[in-house]
C-alpha atoms as a PDB file:
ATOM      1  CA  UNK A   1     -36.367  64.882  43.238  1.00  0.00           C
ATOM      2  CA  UNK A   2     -37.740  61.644  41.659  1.00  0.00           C
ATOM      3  CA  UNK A   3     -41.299  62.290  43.212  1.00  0.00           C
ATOM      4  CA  UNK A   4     -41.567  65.620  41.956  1.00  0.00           C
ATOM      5  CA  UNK A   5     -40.497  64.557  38.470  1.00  0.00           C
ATOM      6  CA  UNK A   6     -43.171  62.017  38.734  1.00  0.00           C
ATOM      7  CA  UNK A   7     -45.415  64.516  39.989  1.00  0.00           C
ATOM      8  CA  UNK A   8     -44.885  66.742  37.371  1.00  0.00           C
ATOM      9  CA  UNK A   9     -44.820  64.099  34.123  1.00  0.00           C
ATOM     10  CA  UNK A  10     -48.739  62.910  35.823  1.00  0.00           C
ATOM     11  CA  UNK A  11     -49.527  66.843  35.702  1.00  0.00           C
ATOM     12  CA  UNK A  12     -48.350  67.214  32.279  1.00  0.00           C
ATOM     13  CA  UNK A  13     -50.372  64.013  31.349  1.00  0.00           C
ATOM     14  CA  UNK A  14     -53.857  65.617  32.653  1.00  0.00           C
ATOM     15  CA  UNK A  15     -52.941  68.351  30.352  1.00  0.00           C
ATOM     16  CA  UNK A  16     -53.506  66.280  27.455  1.00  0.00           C
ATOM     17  CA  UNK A  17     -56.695  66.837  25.196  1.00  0.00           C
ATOM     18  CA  UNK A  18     -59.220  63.787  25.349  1.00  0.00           C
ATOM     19  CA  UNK A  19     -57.663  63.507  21.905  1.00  0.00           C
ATOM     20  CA  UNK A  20     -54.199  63.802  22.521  1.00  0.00           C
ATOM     21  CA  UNK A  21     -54.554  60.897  24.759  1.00  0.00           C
ATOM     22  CA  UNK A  22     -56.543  59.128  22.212  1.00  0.00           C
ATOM     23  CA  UNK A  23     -53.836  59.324  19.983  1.00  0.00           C
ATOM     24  CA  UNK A  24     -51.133  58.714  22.080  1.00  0.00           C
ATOM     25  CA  UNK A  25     -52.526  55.919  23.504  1.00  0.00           C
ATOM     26  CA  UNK A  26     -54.159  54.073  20.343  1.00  0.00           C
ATOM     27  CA  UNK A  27     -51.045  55.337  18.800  1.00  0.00           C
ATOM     28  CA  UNK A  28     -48.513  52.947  20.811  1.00  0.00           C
ATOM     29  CA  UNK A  29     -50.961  50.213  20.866  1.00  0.00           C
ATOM     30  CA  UNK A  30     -50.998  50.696  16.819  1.00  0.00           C
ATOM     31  CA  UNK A  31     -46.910  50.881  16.155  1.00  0.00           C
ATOM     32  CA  UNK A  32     -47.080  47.041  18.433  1.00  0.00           C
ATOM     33  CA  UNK A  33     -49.772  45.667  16.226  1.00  0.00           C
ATOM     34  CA  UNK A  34     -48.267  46.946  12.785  1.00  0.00           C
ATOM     35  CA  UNK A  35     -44.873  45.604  13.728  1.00  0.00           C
ATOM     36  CA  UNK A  36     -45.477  42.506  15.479  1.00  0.00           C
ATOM     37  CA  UNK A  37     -49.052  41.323  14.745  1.00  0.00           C
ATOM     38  CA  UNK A  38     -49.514  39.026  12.086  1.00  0.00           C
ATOM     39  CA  UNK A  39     -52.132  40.993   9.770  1.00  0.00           C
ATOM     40  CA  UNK A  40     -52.393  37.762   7.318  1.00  0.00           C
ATOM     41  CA  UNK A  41     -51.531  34.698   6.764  1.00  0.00           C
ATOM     42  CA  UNK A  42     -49.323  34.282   3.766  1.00  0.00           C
ATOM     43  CA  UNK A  43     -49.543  31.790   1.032  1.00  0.00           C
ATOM     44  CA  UNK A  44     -48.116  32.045  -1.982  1.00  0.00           C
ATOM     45  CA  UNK A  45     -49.303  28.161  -3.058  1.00  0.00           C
ATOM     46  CA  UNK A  46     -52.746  29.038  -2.596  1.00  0.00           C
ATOM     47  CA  UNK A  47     -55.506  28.899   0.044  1.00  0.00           C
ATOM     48  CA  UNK A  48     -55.204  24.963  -0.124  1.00  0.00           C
ATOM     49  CA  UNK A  49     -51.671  24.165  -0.493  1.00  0.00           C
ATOM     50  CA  UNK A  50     -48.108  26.415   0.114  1.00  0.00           C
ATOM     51  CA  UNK A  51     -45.503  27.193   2.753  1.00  0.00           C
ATOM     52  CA  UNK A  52     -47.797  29.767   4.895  1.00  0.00           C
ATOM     53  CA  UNK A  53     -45.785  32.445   6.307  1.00  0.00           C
ATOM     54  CA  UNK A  54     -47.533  35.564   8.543  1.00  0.00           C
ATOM     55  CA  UNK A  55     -47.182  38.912   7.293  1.00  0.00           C
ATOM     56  CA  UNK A  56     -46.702  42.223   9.667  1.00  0.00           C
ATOM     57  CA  UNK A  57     -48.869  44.708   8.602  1.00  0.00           C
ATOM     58  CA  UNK A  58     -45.801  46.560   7.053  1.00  0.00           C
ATOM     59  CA  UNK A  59     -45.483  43.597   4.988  1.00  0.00           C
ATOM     60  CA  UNK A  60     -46.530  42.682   1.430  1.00  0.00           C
ATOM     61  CA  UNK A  61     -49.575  42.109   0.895  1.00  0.00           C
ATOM     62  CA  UNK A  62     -50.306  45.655   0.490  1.00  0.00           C
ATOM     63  CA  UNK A  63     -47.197  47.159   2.810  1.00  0.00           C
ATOM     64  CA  UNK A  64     -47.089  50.266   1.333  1.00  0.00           C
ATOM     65  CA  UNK A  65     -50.339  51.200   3.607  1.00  0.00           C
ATOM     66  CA  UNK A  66     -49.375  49.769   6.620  1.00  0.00           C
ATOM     67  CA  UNK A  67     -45.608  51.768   5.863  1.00  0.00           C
ATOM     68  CA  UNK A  68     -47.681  54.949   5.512  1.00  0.00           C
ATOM     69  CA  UNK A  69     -49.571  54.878   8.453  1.00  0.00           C
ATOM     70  CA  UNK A  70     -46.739  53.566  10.633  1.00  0.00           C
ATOM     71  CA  UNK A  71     -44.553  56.981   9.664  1.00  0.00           C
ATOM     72  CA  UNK A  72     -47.810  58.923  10.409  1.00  0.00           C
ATOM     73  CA  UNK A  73     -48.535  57.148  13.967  1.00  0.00           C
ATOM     74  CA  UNK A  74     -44.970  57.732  14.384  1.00  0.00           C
ATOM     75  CA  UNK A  75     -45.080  61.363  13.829  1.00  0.00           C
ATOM     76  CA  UNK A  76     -48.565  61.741  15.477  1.00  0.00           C
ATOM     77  CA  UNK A  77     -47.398  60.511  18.358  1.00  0.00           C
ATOM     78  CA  UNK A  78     -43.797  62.089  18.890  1.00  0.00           C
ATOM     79  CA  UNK A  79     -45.021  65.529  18.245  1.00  0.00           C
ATOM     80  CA  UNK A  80     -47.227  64.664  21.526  1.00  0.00           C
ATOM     81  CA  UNK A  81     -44.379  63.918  23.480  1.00  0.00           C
ATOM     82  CA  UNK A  82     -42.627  66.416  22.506  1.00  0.00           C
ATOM     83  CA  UNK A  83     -44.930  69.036  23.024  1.00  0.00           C
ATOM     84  CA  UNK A  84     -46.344  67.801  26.338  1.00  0.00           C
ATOM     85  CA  UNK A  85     -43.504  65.686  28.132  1.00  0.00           C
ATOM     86  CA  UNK A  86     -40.534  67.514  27.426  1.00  0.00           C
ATOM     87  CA  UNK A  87     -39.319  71.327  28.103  1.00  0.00           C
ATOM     88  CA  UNK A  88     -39.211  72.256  24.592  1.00  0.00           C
ATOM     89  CA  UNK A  89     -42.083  75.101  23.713  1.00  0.00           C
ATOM     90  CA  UNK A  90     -43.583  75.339  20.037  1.00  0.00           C
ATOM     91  CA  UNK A  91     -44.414  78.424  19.370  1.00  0.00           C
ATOM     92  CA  UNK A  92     -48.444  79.332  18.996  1.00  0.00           C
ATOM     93  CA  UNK A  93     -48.182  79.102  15.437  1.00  0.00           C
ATOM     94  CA  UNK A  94     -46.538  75.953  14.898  1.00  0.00           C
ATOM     95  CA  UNK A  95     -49.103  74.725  17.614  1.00  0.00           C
ATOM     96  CA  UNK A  96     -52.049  75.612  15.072  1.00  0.00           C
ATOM     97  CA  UNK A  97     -49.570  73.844  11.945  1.00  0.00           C
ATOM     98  CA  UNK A  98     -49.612  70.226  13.989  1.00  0.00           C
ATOM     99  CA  UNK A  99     -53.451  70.703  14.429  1.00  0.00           C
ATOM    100  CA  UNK A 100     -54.099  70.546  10.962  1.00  0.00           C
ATOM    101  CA  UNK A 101     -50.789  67.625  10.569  1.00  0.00           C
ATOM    102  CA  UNK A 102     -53.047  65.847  13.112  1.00  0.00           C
ATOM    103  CA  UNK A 103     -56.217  66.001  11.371  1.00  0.00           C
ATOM    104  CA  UNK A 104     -54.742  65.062   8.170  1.00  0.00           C
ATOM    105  CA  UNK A 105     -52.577  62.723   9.451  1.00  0.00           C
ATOM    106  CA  UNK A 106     -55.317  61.027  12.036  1.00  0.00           C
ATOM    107  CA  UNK A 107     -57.690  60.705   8.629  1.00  0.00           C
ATOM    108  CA  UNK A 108     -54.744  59.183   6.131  1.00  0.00           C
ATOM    109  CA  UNK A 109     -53.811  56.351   9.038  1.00  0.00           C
ATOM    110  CA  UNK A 110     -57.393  55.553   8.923  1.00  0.00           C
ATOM    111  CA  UNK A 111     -57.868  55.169   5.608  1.00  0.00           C
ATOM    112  CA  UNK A 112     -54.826  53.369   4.725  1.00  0.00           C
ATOM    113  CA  UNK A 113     -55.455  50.545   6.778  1.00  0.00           C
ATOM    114  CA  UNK A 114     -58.767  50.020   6.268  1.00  0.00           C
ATOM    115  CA  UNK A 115     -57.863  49.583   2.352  1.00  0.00           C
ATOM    116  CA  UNK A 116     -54.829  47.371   3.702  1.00  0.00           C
ATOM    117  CA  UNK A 117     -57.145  45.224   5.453  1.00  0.00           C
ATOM    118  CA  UNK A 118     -59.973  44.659   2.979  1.00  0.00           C
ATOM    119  CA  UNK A 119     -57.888  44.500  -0.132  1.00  0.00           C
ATOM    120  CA  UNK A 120     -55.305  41.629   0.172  1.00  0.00           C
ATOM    121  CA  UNK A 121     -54.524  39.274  -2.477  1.00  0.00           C
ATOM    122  CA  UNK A 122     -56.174  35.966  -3.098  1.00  0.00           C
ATOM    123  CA  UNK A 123     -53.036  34.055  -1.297  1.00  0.00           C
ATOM    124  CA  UNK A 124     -53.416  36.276   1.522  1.00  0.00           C
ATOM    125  CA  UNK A 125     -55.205  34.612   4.334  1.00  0.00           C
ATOM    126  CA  UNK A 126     -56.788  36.796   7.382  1.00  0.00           C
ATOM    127  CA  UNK A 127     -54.968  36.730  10.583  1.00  0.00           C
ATOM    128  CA  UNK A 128     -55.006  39.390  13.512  1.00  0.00           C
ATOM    129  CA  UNK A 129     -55.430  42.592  11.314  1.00  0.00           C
ATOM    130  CA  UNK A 130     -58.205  43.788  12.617  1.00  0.00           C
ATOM    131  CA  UNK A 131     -57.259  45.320  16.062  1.00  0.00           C
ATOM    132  CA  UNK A 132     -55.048  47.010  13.977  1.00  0.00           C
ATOM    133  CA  UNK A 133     -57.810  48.909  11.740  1.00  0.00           C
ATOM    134  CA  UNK A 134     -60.119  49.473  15.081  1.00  0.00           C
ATOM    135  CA  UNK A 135     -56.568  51.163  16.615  1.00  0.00           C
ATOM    136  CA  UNK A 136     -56.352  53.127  13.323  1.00  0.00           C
ATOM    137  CA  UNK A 137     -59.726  54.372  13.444  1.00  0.00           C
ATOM    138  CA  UNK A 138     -59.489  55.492  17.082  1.00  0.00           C
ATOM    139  CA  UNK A 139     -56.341  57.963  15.907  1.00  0.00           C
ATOM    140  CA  UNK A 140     -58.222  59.543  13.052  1.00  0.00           C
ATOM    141  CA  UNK A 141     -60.742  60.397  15.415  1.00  0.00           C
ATOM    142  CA  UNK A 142     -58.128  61.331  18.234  1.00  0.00           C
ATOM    143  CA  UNK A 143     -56.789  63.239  15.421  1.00  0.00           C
ATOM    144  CA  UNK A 144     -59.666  64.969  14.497  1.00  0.00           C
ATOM    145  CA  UNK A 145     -60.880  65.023  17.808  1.00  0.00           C
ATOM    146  CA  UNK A 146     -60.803  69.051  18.517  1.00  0.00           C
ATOM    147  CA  UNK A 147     -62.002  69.483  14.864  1.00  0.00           C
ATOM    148  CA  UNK A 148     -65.030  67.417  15.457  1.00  0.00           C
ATOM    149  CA  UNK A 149     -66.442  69.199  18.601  1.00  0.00           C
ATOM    150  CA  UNK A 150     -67.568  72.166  15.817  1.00  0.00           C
ATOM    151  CA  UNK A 151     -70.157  69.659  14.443  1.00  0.00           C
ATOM    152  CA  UNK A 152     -72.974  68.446  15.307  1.00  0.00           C
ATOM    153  CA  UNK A 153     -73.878  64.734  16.195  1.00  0.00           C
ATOM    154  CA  UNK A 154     -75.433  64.268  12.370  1.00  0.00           C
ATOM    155  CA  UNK A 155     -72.392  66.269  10.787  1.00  0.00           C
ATOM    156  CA  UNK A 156     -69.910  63.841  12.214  1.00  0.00           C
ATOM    157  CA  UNK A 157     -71.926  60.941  11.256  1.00  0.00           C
ATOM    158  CA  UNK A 158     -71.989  62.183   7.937  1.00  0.00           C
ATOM    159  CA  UNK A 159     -68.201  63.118   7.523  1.00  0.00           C
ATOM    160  CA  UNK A 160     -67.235  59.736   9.356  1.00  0.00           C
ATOM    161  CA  UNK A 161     -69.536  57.332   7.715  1.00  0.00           C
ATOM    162  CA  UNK A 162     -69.223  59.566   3.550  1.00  0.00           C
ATOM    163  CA  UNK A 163     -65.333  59.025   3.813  1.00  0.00           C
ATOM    164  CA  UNK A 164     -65.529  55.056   4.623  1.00  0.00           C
ATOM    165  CA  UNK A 165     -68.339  54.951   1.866  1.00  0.00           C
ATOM    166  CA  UNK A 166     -66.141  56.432  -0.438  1.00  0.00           C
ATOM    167  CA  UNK A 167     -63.426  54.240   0.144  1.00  0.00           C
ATOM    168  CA  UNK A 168     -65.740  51.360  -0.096  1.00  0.00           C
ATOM    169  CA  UNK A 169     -67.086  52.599  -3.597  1.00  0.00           C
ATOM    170  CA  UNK A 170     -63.809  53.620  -4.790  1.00  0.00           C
ATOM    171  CA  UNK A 171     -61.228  50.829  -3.640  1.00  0.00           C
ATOM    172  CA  UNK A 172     -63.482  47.644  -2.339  1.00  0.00           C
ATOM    173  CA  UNK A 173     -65.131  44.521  -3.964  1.00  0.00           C
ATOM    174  CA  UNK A 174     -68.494  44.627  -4.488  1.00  0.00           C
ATOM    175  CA  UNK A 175     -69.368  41.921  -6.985  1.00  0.00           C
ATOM    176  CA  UNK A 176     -66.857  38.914  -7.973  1.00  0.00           C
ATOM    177  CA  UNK A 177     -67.879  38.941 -11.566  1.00  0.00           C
ATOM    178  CA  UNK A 178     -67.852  35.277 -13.502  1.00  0.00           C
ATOM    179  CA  UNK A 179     -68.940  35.405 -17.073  1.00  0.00           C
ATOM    180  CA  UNK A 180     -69.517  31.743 -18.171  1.00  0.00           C
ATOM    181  CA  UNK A 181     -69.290  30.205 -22.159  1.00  0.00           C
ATOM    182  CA  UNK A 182     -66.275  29.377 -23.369  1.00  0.00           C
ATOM    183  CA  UNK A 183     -63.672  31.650 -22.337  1.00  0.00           C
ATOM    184  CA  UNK A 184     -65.024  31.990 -18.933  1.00  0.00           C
ATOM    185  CA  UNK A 185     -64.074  35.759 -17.187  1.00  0.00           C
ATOM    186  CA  UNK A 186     -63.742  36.237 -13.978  1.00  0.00           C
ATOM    187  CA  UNK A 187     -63.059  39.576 -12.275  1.00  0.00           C
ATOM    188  CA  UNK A 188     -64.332  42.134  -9.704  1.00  0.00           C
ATOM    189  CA  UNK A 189     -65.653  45.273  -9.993  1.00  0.00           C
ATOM    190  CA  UNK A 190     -66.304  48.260  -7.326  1.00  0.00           C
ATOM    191  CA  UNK A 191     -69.046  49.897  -6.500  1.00  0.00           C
ATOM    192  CA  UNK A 192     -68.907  52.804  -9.176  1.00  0.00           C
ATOM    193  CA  UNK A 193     -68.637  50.017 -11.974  1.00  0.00           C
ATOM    194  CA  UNK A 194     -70.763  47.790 -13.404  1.00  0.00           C
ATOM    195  CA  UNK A 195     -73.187  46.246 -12.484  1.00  0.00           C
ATOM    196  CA  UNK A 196     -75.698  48.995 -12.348  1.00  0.00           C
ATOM    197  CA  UNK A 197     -72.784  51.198 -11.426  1.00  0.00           C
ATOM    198  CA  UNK A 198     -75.022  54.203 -12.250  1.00  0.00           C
ATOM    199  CA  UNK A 199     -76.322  53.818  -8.749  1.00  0.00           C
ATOM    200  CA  UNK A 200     -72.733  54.175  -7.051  1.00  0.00           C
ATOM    201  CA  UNK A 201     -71.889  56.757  -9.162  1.00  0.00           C
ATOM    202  CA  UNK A 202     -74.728  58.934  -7.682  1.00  0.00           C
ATOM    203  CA  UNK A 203     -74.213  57.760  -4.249  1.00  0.00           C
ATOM    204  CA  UNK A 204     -70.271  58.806  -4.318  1.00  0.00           C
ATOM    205  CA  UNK A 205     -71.249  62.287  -5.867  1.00  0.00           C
ATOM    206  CA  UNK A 206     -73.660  63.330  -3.280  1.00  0.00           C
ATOM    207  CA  UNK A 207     -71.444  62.159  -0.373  1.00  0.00           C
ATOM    208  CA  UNK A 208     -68.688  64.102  -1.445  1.00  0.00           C
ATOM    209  CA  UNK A 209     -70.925  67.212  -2.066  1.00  0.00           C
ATOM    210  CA  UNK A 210     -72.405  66.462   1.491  1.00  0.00           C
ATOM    211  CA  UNK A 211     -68.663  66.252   3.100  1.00  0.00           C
ATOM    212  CA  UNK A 212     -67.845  69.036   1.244  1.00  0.00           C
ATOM    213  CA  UNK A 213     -70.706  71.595   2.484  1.00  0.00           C
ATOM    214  CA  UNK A 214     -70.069  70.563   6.097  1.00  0.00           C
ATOM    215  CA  UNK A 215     -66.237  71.371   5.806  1.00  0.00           C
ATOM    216  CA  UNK A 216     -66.696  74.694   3.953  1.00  0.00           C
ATOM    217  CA  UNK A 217     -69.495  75.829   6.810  1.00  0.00           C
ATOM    218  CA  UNK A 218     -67.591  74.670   9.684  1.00  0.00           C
ATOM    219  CA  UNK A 219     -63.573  74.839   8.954  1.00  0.00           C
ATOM    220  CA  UNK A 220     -63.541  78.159   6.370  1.00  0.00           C
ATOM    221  CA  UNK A 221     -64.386  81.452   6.572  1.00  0.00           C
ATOM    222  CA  UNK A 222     -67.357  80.900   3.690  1.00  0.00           C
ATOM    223  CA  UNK A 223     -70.735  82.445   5.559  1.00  0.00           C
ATOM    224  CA  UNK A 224     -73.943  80.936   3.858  1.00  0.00           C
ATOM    225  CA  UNK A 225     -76.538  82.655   5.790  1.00  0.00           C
ATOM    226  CA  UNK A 226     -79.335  82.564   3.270  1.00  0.00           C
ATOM    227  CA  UNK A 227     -78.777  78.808   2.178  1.00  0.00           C
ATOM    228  CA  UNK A 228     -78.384  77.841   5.737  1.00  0.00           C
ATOM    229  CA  UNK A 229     -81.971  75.930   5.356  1.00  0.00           C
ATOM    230  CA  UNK A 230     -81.876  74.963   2.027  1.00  0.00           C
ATOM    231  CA  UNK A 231     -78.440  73.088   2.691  1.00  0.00           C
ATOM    232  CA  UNK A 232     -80.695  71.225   5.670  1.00  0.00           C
ATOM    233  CA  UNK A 233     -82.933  69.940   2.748  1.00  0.00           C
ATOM    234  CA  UNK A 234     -80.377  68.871   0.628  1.00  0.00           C
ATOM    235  CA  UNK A 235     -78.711  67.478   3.832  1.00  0.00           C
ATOM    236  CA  UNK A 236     -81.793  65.015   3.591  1.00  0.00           C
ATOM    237  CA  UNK A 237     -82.545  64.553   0.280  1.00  0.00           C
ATOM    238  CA  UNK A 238     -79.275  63.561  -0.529  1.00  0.00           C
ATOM    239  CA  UNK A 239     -78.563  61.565   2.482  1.00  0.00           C
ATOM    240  CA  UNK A 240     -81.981  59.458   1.594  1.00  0.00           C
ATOM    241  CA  UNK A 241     -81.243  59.339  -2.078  1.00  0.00           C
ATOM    242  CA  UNK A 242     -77.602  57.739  -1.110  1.00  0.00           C
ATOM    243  CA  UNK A 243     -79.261  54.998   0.927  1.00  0.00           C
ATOM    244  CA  UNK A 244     -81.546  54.434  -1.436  1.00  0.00           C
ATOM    245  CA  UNK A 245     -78.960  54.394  -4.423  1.00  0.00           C
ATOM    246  CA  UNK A 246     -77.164  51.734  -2.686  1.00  0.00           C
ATOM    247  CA  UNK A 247     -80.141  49.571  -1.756  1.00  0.00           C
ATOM    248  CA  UNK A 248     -81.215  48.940  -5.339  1.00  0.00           C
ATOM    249  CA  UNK A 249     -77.743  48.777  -6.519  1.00  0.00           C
ATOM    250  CA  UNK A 250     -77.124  45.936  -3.983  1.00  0.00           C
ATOM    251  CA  UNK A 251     -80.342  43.809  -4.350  1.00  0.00           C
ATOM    252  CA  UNK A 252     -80.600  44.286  -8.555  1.00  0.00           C
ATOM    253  CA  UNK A 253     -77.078  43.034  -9.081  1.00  0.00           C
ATOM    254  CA  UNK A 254     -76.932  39.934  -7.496  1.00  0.00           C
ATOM    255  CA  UNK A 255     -77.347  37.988 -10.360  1.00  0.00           C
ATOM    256  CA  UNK A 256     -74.539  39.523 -12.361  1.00  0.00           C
ATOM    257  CA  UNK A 257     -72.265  37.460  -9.741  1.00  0.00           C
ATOM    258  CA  UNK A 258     -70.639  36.603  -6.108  1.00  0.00           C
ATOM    259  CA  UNK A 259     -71.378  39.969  -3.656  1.00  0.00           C
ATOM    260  CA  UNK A 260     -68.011  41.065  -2.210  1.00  0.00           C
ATOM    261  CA  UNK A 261     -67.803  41.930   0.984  1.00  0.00           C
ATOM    262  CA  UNK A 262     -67.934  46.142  -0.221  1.00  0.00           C
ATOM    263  CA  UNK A 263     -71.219  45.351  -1.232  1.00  0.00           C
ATOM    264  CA  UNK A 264     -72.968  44.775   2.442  1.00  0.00           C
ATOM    265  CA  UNK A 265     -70.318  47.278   3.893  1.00  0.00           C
ATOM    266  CA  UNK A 266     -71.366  50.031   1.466  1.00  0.00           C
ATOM    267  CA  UNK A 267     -75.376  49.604   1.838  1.00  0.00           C
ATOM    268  CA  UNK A 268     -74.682  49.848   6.075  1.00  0.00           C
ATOM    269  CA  UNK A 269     -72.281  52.934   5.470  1.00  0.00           C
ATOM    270  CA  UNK A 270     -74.876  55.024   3.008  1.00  0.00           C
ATOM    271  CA  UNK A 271     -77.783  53.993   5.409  1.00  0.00           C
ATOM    272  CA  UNK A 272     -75.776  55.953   8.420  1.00  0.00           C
ATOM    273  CA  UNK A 273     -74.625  58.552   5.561  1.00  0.00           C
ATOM    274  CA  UNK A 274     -78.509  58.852   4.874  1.00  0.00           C
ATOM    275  CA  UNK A 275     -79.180  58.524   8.902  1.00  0.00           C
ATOM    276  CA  UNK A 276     -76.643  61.487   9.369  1.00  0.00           C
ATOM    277  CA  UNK A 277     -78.567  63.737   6.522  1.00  0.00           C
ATOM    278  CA  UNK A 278     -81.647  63.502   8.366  1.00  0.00           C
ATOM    279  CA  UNK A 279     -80.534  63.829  11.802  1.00  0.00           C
ATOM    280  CA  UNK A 280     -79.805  67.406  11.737  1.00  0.00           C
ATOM    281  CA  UNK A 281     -82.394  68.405   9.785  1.00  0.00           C
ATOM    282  CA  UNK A 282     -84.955  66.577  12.430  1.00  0.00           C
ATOM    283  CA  UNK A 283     -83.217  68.498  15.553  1.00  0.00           C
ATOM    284  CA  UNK A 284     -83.395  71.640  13.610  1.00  0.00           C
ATOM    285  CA  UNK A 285     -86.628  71.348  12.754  1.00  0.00           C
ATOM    286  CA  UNK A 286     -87.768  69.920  16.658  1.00  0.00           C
ATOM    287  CA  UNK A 287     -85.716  73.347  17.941  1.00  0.00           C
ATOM    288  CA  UNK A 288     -87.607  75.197  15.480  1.00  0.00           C
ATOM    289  CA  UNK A 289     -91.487  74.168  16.064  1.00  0.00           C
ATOM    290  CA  UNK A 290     -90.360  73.236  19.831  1.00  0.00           C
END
């Protein structure tokens, strides 16, 4: 009786979507790190002096994320087992319901720790975080997994790479600002602010225009026949113009102060976003003229 149950739970396993398993895996692996990996080192006396104490990634700094995406792994993960390792049968339209959970779930854990990670405090030192963002990266994309098959190779590049540069824009250091005289200032200010934040402002429009064309032609019922080409172009002009926006923002703002580490991130992440653009308009045009 033991074998067959055996037999059967290894059946049930090869039943599993790629990305089912990529979830449920990278899903486990992420509930160990968030609980028991020390994501920093924590110092409230300063990077030079204080009682150091490690923080979980559920713990302050910046808990709230690592909270979030522990609920979401949680869920993720035991509506897997549920569905696949156990008798109990959702019915087909609950089935398409978790789909969409999974997508939007898969993205949010994602997200959340990759602000978690990059945006401590000062008295936060770095300690073992980072298998923990790589683990929450592999279930947004085991989340999004059956999503992702309906685009192309330069779509996906696109959607991944335009919702890490938006983060990056929105939430992450770019330049640590120091204003001498005085009253000295010191600050930080993201990639949509100044300096030159004219240029990031341009970038994050047209890769959320971008992200939003490919998710209206592939996941809604909106048919753009006659602006099927024309969206290719824009594909590429806007995909060029956000590398490019980026570039100059990066290497005419040094002097304004200290570059953050958003600052290198965001220039590699509109490059691929620009990369991605052109992609699909170079196979479609190869297919074309081929």
């Amino acid at each position: 009786m033991e074998i067959q149950t055996s037999r059967a739970r290894v059946l049930t396993m090869r039943k599993l979507s790629p990305g089912e398993l990529i979830v449920l895996i990278a899903g486990v692996l992420l509930i160990v790190v968030l609980l028991f990996v020390p994501w920093y080192e924590y110092d409230p006396g300063g990077a030079t002096g204080g009682l150091v104490d490690p923080s979980s990634g559920v713990q302050s700094p910046n808990g709230f994320y690592g909270v979030v995406a522990l609920i979401l792994t949680l869920v993720m993960v035991f509506q897997i087992v549920l569905d696949r390792l156990t008798s109990v049968d959702l019915p087909s339209g609950l089935r398409v319901l978790w789909s969409l959970v999974h997508v939007i779930a898969g993205i949010t854990v994602a997200v959340m720790l990759v602000i978690k990670f990059f945006t401590p405090e000062d008295y936060a030192i770095f300690g073992s975080g980072l298998p923990g963002v790589v683990l929450g990266l592999a279930v947004g994309y085991g989340g999004c997994y059956t999503i992702l098959r309906k685009f192309s190779l330069g779509e996906q590049i696109v959607l991944f790479a335009g919702v890490l540069l938006i983060v990056d824009l929105l939430f992450f250091p770019w330049y640590d600002i120091h204003i001498g005289g005085a009253a000295p200032v010191f600050g930080q200010s993201s990639g949509v602010q100044s300096p030159n934040g004219f240029y990031g402002i341009v970038a994050l429009i047209l890769t959320l225009v971008m992200i939003v064309q490919i998710v209206l032609d592939k996941l809604t019922s909106i048919d753009l026949p006659s602006l099927r080409v024309q969206w290719l172009l824009v594909h590429t002009i806007a995909g060029i113009t956000v590398a490019v926006m980026l570039v100059i923002k990066f290497f005419t703002s040094a002097a304004y102060g200290l570059t953050g580490y958003g600052a290198p991130l965001g220039v590699v992440l509109g490059l691929a976003v620009g990369c991605g653009g052109c992609y699909t308009t170079g196979r479609t045009y190869a297919r074309l003229t081929g």
